[in-house]
Protein backbone atom coordinates (compact mmCIF):
# COMPACT_ATOMS: atom_id res chain seq x y z
CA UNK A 1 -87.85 -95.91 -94.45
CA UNK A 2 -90.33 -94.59 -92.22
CA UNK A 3 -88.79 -95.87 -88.60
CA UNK A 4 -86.17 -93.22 -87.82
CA UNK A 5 -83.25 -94.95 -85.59
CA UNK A 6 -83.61 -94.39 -81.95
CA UNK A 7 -80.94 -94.26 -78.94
CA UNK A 8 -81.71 -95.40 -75.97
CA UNK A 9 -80.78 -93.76 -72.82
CA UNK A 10 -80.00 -95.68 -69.37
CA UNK A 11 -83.92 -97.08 -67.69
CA UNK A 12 -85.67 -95.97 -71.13
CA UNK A 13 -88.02 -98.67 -71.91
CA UNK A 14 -89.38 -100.01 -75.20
CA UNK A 15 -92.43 -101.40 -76.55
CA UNK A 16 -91.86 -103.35 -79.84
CA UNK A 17 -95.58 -103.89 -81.45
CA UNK A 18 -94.16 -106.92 -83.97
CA UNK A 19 -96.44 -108.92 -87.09
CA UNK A 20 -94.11 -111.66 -86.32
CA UNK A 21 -91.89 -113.30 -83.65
CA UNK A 22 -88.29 -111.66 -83.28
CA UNK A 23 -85.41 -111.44 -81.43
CA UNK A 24 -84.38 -108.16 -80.30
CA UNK A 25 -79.97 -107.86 -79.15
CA UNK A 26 -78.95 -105.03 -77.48
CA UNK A 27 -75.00 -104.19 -77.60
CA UNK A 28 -74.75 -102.21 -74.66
CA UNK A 29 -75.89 -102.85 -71.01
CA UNK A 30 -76.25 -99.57 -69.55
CA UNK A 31 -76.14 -99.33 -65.93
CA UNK A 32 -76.79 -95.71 -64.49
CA UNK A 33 -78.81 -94.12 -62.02
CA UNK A 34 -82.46 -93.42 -63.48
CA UNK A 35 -85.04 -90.47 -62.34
CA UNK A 36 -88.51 -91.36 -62.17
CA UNK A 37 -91.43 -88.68 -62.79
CA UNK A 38 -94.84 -88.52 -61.17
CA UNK A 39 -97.29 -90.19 -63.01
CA UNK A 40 -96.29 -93.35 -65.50
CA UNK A 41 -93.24 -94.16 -65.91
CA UNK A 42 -92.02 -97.13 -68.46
CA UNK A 43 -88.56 -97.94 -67.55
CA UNK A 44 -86.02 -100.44 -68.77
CA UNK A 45 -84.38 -102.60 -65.93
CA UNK A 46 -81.24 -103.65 -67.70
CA UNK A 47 -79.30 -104.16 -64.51
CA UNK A 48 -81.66 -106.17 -62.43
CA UNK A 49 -79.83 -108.40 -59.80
CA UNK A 50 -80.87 -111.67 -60.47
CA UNK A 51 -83.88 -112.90 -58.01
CA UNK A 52 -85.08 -109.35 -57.58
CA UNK A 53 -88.86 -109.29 -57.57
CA UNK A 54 -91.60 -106.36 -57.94
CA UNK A 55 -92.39 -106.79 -54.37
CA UNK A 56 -88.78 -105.90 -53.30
CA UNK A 57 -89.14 -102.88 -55.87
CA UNK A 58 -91.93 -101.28 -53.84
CA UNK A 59 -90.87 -101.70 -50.88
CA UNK A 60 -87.14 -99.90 -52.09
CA UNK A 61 -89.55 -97.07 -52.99
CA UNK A 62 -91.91 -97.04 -50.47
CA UNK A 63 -95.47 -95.97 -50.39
CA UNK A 64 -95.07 -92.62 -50.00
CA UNK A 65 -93.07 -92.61 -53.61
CA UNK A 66 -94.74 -95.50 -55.75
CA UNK A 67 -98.57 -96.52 -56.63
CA UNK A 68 -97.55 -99.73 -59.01
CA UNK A 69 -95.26 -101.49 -61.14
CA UNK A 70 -96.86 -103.53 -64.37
CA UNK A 71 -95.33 -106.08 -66.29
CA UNK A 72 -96.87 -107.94 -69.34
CA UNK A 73 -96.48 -111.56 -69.27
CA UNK A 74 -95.74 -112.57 -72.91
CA UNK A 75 -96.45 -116.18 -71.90
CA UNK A 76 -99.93 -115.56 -70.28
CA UNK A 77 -100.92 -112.45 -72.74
CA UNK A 78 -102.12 -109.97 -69.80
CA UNK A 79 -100.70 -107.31 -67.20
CA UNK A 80 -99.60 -107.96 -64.07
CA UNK A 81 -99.84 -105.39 -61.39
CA UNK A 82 -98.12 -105.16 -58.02
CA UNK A 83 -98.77 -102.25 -55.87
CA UNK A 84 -99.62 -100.45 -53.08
CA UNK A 85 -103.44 -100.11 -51.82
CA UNK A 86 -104.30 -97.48 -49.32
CA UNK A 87 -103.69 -99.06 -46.39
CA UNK A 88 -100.33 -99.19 -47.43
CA UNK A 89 -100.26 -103.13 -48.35
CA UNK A 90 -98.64 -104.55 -50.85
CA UNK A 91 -101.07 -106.46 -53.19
CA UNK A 92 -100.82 -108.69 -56.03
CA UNK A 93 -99.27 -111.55 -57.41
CA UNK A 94 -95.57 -110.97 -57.38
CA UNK A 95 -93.64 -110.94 -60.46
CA UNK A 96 -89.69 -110.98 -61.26
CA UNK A 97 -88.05 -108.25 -62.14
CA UNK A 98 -85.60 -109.09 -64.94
CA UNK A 99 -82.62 -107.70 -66.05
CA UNK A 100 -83.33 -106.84 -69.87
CA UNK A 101 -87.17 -105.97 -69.68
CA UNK A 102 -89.12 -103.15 -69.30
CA UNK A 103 -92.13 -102.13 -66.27
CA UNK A 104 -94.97 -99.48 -66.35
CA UNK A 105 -93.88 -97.75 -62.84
CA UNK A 106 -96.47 -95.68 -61.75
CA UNK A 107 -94.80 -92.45 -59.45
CA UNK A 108 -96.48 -90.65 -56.75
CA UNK A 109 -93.89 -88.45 -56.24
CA UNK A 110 -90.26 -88.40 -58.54
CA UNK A 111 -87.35 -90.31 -57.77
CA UNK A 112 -83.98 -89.56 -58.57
CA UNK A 113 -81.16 -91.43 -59.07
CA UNK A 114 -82.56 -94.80 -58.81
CA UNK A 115 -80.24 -97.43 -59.37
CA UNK A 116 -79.95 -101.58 -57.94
């Protein structure tokens, strides 16, 4: 009654705050270029190639574009956090990035049209 229906668009991500476990199907698998604004970002990776890791996704991006990418590990129950320091480095444990979840992607600068 009081959750209105929502639509996702293509790289929209979603956080589900659930009382119990569920299972969440999706019917469509969109696949289209995404922009990314400065700031935080929290965008759905529905078309992740398969062995694609956050490390990979900041160096696509580079250091001039991207600060971080965050994932919550549902197994674990914390944030992980791979990103750029200012040296330029990449640090932090590196994570998958899998096709059907969503990241905190935190922009320097926009990016548009960001697709795999």
């Amino acid at each position: 009654a009081g959750n209105p229906d929502y639509n996702l668009e293509s790289g929209d991500g979603l956080i589900v705050y659930a009382l119990a476990d569920l299972e969440l199907f999706f019917e469509v698998k969109i696949c289209e270029p995404v922009d990314m604004q400065v700031g935080f970002n929290l965008l759905g990776m529905s078309c992740a190639p398969y062995g694609y890791n956050a490390r990979q996704f900041l160096l696509t991006l580079g250091a001039d574009k991207i600060v971080s990418i965050q994932r919550y590990d549902t197994e674990k129950g914390n944030f992980e956090t791979v990103g750029f320091n200012q040296a330029g480095e990449v640090l932090g444990a590196d994570f998958p990035i899998v096709a059907g979840e969503a990241y905190f992607v935190h922009m320097k600068s926009a990016f548009n049209d960001f697709e795999f």
